[in-house]
Protein backbone atom coordinates (compact mmCIF):
# COMPACT_ATOMS: atom_id res chain seq x y z
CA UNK A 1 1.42 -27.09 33.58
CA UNK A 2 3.36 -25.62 30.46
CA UNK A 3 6.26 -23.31 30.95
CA UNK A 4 5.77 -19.27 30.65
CA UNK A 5 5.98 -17.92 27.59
CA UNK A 6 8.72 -15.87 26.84
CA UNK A 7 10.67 -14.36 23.95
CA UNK A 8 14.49 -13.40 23.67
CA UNK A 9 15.82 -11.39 20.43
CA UNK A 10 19.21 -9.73 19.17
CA UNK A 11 19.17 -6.57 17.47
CA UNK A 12 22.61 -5.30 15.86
CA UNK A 13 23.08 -2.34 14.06
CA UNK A 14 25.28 -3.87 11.86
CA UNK A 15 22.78 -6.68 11.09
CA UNK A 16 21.28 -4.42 7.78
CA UNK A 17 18.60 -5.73 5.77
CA UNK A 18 18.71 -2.59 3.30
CA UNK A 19 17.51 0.87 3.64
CA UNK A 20 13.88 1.15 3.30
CA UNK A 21 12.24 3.46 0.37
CA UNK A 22 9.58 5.63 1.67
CA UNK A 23 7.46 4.23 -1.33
CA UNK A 24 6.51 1.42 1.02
CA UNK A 25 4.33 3.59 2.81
CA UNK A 26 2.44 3.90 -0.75
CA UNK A 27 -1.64 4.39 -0.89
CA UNK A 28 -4.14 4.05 -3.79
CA UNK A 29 -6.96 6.13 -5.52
CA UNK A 30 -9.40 4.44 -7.73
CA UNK A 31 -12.44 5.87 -9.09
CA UNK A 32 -14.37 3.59 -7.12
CA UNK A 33 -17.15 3.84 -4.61
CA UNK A 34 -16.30 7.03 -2.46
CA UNK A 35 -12.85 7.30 -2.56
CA UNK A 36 -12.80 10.30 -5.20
CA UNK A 37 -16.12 11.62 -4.99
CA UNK A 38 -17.41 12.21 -1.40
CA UNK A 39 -13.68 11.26 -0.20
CA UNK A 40 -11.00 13.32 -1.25
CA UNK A 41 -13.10 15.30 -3.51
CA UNK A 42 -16.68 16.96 -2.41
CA UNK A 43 -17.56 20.53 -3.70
CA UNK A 44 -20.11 21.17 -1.67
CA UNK A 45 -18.80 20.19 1.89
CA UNK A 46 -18.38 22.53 4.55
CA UNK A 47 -14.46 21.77 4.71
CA UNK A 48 -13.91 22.06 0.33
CA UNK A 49 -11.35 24.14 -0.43
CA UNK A 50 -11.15 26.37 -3.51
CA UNK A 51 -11.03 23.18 -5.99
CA UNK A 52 -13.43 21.27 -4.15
CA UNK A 53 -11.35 19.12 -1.98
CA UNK A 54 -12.35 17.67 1.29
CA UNK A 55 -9.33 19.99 3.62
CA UNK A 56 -10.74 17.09 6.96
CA UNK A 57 -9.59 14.07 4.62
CA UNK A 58 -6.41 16.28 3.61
CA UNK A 59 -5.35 16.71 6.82
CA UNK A 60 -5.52 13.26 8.02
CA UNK A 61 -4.04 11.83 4.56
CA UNK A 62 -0.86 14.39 5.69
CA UNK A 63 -0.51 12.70 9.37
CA UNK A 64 -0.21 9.70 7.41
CA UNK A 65 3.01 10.57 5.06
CA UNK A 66 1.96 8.64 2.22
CA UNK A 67 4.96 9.28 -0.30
CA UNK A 68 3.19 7.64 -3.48
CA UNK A 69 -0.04 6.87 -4.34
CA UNK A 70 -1.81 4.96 -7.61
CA UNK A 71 -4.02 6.70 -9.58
CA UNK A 72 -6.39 6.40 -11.84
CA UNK A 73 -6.98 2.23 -11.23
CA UNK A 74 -7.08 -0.34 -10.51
CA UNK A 75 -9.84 -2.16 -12.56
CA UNK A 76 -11.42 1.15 -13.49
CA UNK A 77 -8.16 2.07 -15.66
CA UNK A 78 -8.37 -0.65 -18.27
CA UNK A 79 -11.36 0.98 -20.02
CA UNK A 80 -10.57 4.65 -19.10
CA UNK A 81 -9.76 7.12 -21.94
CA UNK A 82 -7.46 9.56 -19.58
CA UNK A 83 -8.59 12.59 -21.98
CA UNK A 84 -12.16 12.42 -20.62
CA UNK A 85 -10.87 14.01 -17.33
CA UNK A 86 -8.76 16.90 -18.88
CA UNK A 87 -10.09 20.39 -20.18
CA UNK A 88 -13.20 22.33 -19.13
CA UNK A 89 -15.49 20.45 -16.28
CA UNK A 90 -18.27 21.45 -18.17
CA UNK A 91 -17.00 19.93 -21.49
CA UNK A 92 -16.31 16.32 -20.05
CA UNK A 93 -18.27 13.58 -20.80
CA UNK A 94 -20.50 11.32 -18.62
CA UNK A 95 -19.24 8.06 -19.11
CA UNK A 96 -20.31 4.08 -18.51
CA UNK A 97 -17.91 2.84 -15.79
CA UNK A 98 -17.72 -0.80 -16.89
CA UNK A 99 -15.49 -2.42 -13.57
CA UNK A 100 -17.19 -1.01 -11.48
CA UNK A 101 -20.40 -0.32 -13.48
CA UNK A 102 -21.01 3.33 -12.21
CA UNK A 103 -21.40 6.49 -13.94
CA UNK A 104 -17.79 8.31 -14.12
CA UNK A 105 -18.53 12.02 -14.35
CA UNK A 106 -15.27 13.11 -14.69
CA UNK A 107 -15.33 15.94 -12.37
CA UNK A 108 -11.60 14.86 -10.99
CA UNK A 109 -8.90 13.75 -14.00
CA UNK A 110 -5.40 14.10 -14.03
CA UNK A 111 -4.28 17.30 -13.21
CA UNK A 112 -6.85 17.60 -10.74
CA UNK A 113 -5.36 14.64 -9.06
CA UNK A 114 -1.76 15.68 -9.84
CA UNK A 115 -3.07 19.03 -7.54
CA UNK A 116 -4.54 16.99 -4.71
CA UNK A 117 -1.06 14.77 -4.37
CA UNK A 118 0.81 18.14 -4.20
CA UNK A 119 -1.40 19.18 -1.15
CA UNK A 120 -1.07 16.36 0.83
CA UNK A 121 2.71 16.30 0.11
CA UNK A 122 2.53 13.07 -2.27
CA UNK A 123 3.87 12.22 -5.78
CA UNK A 124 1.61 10.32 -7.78
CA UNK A 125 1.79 6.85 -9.54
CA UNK A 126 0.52 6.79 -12.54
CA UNK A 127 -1.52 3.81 -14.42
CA UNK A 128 -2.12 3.72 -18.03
CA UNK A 129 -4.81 1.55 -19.81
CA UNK A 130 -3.30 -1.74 -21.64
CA UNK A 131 -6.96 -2.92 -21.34
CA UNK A 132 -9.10 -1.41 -24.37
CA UNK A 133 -5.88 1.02 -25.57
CA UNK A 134 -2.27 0.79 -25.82
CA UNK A 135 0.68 2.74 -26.85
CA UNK A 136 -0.60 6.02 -28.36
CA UNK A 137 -2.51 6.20 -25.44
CA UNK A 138 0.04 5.62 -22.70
CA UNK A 139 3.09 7.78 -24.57
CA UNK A 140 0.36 10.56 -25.42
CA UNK A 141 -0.36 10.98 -21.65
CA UNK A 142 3.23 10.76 -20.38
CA UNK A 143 4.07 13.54 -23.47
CA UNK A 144 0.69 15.92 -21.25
CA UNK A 145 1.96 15.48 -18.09
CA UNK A 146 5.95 15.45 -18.50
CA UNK A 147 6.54 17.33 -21.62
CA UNK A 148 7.74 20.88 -21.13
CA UNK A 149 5.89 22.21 -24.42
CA UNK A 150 5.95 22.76 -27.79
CA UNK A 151 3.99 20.04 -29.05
CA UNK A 152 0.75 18.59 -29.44
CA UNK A 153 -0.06 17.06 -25.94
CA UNK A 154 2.11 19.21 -23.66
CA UNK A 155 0.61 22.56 -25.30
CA UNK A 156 -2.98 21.31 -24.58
CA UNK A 157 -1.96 20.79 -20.67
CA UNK A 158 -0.56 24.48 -20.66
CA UNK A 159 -4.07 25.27 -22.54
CA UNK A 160 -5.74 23.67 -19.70
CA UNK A 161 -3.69 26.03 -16.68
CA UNK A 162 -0.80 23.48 -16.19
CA UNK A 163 2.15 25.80 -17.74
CA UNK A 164 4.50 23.65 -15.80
CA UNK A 165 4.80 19.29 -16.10
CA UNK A 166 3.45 17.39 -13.51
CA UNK A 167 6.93 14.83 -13.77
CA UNK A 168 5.22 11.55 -12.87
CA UNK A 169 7.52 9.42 -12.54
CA UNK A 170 6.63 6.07 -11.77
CA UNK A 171 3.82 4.54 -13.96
CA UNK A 172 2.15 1.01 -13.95
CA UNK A 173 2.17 -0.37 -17.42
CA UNK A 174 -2.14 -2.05 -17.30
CA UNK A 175 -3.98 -3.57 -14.11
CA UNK A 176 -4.50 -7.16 -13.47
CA UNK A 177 -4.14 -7.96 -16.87
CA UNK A 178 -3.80 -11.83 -15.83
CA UNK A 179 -7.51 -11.79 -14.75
CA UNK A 180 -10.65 -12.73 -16.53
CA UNK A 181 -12.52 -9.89 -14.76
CA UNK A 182 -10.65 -7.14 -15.99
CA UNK A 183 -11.45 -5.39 -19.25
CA UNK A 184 -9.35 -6.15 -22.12
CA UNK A 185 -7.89 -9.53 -20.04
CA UNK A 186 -4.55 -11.04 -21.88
CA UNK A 187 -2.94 -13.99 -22.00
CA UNK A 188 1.24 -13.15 -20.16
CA UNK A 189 2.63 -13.81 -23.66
CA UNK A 190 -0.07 -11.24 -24.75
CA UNK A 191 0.63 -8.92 -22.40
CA UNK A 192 4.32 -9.22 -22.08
CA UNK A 193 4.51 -8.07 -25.50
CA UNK A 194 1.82 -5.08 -25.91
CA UNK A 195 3.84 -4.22 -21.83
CA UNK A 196 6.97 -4.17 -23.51
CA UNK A 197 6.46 -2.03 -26.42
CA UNK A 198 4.28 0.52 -24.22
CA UNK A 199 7.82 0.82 -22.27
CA UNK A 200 9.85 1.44 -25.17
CA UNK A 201 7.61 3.76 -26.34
CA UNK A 202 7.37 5.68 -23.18
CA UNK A 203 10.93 5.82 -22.35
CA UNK A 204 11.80 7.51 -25.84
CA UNK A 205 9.34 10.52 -24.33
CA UNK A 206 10.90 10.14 -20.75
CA UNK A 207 14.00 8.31 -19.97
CA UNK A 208 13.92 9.17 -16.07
CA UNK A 209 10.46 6.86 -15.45
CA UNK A 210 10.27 3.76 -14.16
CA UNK A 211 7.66 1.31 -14.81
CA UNK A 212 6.19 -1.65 -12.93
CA UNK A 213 5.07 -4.46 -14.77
CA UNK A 214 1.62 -6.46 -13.60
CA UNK A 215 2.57 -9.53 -11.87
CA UNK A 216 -0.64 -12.21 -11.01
CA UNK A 217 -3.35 -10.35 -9.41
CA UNK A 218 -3.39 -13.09 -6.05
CA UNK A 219 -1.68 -15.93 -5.23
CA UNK A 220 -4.37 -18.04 -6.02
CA UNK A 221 -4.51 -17.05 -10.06
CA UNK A 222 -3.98 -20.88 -11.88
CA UNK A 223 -1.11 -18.78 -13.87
CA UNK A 224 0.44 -17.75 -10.45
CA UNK A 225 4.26 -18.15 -11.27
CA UNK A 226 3.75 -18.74 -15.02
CA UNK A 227 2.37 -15.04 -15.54
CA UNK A 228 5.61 -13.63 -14.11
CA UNK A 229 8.45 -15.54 -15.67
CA UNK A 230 6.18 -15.12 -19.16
CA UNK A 231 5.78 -11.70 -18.71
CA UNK A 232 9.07 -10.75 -17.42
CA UNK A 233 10.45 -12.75 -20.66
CA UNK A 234 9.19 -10.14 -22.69
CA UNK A 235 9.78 -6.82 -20.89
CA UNK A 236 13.17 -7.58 -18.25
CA UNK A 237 15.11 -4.84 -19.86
CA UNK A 238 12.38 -2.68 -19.90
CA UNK A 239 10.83 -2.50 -16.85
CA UNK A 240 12.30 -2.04 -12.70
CA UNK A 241 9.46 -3.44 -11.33
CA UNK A 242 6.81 -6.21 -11.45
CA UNK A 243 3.52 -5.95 -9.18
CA UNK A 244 2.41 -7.91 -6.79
CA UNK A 245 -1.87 -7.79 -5.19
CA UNK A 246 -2.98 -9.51 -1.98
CA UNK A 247 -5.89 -9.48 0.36
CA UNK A 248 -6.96 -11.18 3.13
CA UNK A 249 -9.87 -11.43 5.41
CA UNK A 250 -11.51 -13.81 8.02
CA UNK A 251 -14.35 -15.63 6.86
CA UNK A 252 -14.14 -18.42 8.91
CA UNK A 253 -14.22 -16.41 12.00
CA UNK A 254 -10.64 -18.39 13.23
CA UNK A 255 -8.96 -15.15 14.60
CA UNK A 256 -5.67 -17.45 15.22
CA UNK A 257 -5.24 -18.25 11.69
CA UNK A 258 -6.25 -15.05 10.16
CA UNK A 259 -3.46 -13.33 12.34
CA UNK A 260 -1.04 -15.70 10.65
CA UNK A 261 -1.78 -14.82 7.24
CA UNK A 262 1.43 -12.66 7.03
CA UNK A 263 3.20 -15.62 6.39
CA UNK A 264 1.30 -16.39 2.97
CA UNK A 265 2.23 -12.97 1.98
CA UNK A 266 6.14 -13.45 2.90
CA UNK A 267 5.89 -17.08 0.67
CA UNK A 268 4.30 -14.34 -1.96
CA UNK A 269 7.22 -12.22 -1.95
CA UNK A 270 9.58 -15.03 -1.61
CA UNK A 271 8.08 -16.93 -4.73
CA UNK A 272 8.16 -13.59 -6.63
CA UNK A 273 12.12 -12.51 -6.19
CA UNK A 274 12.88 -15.60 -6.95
CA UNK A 275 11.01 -15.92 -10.28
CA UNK A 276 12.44 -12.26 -11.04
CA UNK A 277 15.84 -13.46 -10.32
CA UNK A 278 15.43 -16.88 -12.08
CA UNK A 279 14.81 -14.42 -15.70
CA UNK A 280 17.67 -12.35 -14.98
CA UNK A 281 19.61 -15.41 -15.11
CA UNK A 282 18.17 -16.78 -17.78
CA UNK A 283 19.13 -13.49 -20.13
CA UNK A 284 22.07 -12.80 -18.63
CA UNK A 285 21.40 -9.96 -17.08
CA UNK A 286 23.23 -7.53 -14.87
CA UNK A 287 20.30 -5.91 -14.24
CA UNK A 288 17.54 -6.48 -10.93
CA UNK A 289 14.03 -6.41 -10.90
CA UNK A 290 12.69 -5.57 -7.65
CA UNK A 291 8.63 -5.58 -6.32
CA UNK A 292 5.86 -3.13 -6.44
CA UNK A 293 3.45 -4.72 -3.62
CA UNK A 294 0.97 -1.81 -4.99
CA UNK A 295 -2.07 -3.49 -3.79
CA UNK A 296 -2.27 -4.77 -0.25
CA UNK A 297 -5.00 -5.00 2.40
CA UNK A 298 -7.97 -6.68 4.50
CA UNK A 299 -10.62 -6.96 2.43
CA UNK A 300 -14.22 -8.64 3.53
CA UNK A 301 -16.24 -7.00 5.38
CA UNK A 302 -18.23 -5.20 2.63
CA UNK A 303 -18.52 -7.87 0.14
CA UNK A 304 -22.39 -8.94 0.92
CA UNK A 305 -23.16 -5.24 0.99
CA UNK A 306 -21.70 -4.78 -2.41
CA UNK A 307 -23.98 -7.65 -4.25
CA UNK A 308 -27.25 -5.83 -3.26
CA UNK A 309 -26.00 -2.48 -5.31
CA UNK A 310 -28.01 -0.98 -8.34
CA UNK A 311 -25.57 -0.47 -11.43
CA UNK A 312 -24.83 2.71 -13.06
CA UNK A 313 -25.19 5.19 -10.01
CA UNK A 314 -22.65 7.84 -9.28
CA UNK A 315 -20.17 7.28 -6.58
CA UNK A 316 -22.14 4.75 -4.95
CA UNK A 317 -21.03 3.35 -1.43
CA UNK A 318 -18.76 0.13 -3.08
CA UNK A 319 -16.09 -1.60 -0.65
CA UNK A 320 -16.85 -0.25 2.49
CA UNK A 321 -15.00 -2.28 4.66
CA UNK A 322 -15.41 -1.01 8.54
CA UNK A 323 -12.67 -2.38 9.96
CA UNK A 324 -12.13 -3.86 13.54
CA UNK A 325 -9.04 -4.71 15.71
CA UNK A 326 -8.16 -7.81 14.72
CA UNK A 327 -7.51 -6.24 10.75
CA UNK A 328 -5.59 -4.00 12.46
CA UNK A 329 -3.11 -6.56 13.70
CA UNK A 330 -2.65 -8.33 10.61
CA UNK A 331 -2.00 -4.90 8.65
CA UNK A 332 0.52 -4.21 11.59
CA UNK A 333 1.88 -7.69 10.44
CA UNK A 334 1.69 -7.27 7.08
CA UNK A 335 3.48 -3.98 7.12
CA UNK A 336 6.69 -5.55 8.73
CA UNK A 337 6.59 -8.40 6.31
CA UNK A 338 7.61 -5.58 3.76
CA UNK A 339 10.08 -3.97 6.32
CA UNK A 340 11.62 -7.58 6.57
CA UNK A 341 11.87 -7.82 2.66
CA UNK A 342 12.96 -3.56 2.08
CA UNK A 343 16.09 -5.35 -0.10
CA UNK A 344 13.43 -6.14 -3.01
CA UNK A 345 9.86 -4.82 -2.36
CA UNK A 346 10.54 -0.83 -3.10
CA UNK A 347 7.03 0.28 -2.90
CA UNK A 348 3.59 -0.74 -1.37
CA UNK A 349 0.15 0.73 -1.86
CA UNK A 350 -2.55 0.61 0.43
CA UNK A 351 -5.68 -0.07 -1.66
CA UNK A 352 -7.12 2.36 -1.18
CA UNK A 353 -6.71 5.62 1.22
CA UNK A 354 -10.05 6.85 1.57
CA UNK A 355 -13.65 5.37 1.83
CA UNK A 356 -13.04 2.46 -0.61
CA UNK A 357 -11.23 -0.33 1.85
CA UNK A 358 -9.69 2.57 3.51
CA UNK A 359 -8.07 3.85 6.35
CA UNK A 360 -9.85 7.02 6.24
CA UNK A 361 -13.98 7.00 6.44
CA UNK A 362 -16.01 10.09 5.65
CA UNK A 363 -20.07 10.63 5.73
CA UNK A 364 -20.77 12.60 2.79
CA UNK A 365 -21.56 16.45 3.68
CA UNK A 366 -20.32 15.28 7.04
CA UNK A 367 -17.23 13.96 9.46
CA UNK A 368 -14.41 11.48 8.33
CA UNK A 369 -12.70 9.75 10.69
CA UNK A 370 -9.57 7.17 11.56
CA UNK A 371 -10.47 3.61 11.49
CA UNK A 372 -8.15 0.74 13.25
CA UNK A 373 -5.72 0.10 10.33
CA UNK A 374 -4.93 3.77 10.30
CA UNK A 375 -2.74 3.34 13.38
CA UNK A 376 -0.56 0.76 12.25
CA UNK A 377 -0.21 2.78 8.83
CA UNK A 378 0.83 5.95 10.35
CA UNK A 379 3.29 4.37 13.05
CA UNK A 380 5.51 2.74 10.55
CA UNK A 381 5.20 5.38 7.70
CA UNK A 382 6.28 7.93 10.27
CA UNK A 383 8.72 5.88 12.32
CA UNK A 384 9.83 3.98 9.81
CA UNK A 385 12.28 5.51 7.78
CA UNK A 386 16.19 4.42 7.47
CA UNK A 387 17.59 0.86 7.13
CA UNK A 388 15.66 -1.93 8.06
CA UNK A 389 17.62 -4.18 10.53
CA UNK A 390 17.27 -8.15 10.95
CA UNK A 391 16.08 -9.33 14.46
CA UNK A 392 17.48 -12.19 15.23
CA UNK A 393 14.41 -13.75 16.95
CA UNK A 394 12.96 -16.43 19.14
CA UNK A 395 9.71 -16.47 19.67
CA UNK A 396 6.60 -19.36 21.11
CA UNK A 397 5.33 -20.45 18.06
CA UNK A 398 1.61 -22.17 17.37
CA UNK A 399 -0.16 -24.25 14.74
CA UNK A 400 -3.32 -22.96 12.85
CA UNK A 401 -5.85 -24.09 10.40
CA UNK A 402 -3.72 -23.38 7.80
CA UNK A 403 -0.53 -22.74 8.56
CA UNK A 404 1.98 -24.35 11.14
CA UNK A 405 5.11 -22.81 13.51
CA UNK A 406 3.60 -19.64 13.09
CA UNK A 407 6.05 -17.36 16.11
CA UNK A 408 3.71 -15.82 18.24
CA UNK A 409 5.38 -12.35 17.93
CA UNK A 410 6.15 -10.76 14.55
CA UNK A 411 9.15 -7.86 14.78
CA UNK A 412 10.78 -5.33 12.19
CA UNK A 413 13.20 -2.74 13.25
CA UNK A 414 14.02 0.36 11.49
CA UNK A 415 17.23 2.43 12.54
CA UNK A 416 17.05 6.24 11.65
CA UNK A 417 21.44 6.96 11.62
CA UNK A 418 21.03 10.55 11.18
CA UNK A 419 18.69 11.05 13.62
CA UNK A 420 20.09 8.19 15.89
CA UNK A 421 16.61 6.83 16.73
CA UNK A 422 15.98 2.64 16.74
CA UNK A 423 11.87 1.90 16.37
CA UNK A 424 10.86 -1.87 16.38
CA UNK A 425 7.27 -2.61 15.54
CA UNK A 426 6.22 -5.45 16.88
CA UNK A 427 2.80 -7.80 17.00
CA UNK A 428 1.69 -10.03 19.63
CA UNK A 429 -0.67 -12.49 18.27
CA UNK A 430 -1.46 -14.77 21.40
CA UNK A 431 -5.43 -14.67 22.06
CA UNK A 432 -4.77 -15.11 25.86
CA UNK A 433 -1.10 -14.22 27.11
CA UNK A 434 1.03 -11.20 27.04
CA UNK A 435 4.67 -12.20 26.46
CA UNK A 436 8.20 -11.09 27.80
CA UNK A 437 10.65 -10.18 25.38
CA UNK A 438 14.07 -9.56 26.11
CA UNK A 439 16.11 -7.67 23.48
CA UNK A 440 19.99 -7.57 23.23
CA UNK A 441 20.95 -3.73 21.63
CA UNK A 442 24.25 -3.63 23.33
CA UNK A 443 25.44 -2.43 19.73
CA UNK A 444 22.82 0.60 20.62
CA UNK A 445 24.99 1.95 23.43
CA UNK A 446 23.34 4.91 25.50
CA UNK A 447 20.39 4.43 23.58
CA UNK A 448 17.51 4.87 25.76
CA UNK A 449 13.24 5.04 25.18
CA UNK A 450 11.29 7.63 24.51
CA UNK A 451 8.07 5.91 23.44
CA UNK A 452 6.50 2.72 23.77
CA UNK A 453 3.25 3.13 22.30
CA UNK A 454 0.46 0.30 22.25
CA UNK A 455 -2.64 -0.30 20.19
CA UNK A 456 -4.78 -3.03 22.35
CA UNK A 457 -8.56 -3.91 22.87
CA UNK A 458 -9.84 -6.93 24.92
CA UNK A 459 -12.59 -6.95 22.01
CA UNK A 460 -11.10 -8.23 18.76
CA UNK A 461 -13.99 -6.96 17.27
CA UNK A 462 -14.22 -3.24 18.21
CA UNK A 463 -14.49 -0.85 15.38
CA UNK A 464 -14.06 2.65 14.88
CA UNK A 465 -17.23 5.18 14.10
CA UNK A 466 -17.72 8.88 13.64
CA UNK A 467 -19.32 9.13 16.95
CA UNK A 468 -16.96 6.79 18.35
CA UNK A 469 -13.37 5.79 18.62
CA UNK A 470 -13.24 2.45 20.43
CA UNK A 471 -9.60 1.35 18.74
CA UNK A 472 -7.00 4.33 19.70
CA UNK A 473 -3.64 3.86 20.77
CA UNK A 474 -1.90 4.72 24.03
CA UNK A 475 1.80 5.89 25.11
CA UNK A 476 2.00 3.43 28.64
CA UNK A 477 3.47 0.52 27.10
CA UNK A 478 5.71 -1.86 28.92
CA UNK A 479 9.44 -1.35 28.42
CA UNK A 480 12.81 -0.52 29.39
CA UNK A 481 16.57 -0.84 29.05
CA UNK A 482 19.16 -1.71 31.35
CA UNK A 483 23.00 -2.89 30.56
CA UNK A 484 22.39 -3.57 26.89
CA UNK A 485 19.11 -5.30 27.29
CA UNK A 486 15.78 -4.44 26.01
CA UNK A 487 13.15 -5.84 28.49
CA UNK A 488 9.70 -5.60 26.92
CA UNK A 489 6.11 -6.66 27.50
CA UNK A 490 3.54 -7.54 24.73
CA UNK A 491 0.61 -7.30 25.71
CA UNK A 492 -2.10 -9.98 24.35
CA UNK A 493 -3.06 -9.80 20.78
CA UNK A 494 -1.42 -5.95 20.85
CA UNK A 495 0.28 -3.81 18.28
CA UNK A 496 3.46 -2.30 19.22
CA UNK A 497 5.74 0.66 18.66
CA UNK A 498 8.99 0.85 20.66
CA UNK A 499 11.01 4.16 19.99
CA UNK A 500 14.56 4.59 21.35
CA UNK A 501 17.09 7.39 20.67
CA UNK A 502 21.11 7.80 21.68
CA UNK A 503 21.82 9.94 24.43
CA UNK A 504 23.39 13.21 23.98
């Protein structure tokens, strides 16, 4: 008979990872699929406000705090011409959506979008095309959107009602350019260069940006490794961040493994500071590079669907992932992999926010609606804001198909000074067996709960629908302190949010 499970941990406030940036808690907007037209954007719903914007997907895309989020692509940017969406509606071209192959109308471009962020309290990321254009392109549309005025591009954004910049600050130089899929694919030496110059270009029109790089589009791109040292050769001075894209999904039906995919994405991360910190050596630099993770989810469930489309229809239904418990638990996982790393990954996008491989679903003309990775999403964006601490933990560990000593419980802890509140969010990935965890805070004097909230099915397979909401979370979790110690209880394959605050 083997021994109980059980877990022991020490949490110290001095024990600081760094303190997180909101950015983390990033999303993404492609035109793709649903996620502009009949997501955020539908002028004849019921619920459209005065620009045509779904207020039902609003509201829910405000629960979820999302700080940042990417805009216009993804794969769609590399052949976009960004002044197809400015102007008159009625005066913008229909165009050939070659990534996706869809018909772009247009009806949404960058000010529209700029709009949209400021309603649900946002700040946009912006990504210019390094695919079919280059640097006119990418300074003229940081001169319409930043410029105050008196010249060319800024005077046609006041022309167009936008008397006042948008200030975008953070901009993606290109998408993906390391694969063979996306329009206008480069070699890293190509690319490094035409990314390089684009930055120079765009920092003599804006000094105050920042601008990510494109790092390898998955870890398993043959140029993996290569692509970053190659590219960061050529821009290191002239970028602050390099990208990073990941997705996972369960194929093989092995529920044990796929919940221990977190760990590929922390060798990811790993493998990427160090390449970034390998360069900076190499030139002598004073200077860090840290990671934009600004594509990141499960990713799978839609992919037969998506081979039986017809090209060149508008807004089709493209990446429509419905996702189920068990994706919840791994995006639970993967979102304290970041919290673990908050010293070098700075932002994170969600790919995407609505519709397309989403946390938000919507029927068009009709209800939208949380699916299971929403909860996860929201609990750490909300909750998780101040410094990330290190856990020192021990957990039971197991062996999968592909990956061995995987610990049973996965745990990041955020602590809020001001508001002298300590969250941990924690995953229990054991099929069977909840598991006792006992937590040392005895640095967290008089610090006592006020929320243990648990997200829990026995099906790993239960979805969310519009008629039904079969994955919800619930407040009766498991937990209390007493002299210093945390005792908690996981429940089986659970996702978990303990809250604590000091006494007055």
């Amino acid at each position: 008979m083997s021994a109980p499970l059980k877990a022991k941990m020490i949490l110290d406030k001095n024990y600081k990872i760094a303190k997180v940036d909101e950015r983390i808690y990033g999303s993404f907007i492609e035109h793709l699929g649903r996620a502009v037209y009949g997501g955020v954007y539908e002028s004849d719903h019921p619920e459209a406000d005065d620009q045509g914007f779904r207020k039902d997907v609003i509201d829910l895309v405000k629960e979820l705090q999302v700080p940042i989020i990417r805009y216009p692509g993804g794969n769609m940017v590399s052949a976009y011409n960004w002044e197809d969406g400015v102007g008159p509606k009625n005066d913008r071209p229909r165009r050939l959506e070659l990534a996706w192959r869809t018909i772009e109308t247009n009806e949404v471009g960058t000010n529209e979008f700029a709009d949209w962020a400021q309603k649900v309290n946002s700040q946009v990321m912006m990504a210019v095309n390094l695919g079919t254009r280059g640097i006119d392109a990418a300074r003229n549309l940081l001169e319409y959107t930043n410029h105050p005025g008196g010249t060319y591009w800024s005077d046609l954004r006041k022309s167009h009602g936008y008397e006042a910049p948008h200030n975008i600050k953070t901009w993606c130089l290109g998408n993906e350019m390391d694969g063979p899929w996306q329009i206008g694919h480069k070699t890293a030496d190509e690319y490094g260069r035409i990314a390089a110059e684009t930055a120079k270009a765009m920092r003599l029109v804006d000094p105050s940006i920042e601008l990510v790089a494109c790092g390898s589009s998955n870890t398993q791109m043959p140029t993996f490794a290569e692509w970053e040292a190659t590219t960061l050769d050529h821009t290191y001075e002239h970028v602050d961040y390099i990208s990073l894209h990941q997705y996972y999904g369960n194929h093989e039906n092995d529920p044990a493994n796929y919940l221990a995919k977190n760990i590929d994405m922390d060798h990811f991360i790993k493998t990427v500071i160090s390449i970034c910190d390998y360069i900076k050596a190499k030139h002598r630099s004073k200077k860090t590079i840290n990671l934009s993770f600004d594509e990141w989810n499960v990713w799978y469930h839609s992919s037969e669907a998506d081979k039986q489309l017809e090209p060149w229809l508008i807004a089709p239904p493209q990446l429509e992932d419905v996702y189920n418990f068990e994706d919840a638990l791994l995006v639970g996982s993967m979102l304290i992999t970041f919290l673990q790393h908050a010293d070098r990954v700075k932002m994170a996008c969600m790919a995407q926010l609505v519709n397309v491989i989403a946390p938000i679903m919507t029927e068009n003309n009709g209800r939208a609606w949380k699916q299971t990775i929403y909860y996860p999403y929201m609990h750490t964006s909300v909750y998780g804001r101040g410094v990330s601490l290190k856990p020192i933990l021990s957990s039971p560990k197991y062996d999968s198909k592909d990956f061995t000593d995987v610990p049973y419980i996965d745990c990041a802890a955020v602590y809020n000074e001001e508001a002298e509140e300590l969250t941990l969010f924690m995953v229990n990935k054991h099929l069977e067996e909840s598991i006792p965890l006992s937590c040392d805070i005895r640095s967290f004097e008089n610090f006592r709960i006020i929320g243990h909230t648990v997200l829990e099915n026995d099906d790993l397979k239960a979805v969310n629908t519009a008629a039904k909401q079969a994955v919800v979370p619930h407040g009766k979790g498991n937990s209390k302190v007493d002299d210093g110690a945390l005792e908690i209880i996981l429940p089986k394959t659970s996702w978990n949010v303990i809250r604590l605050k000091k006494d007055i």
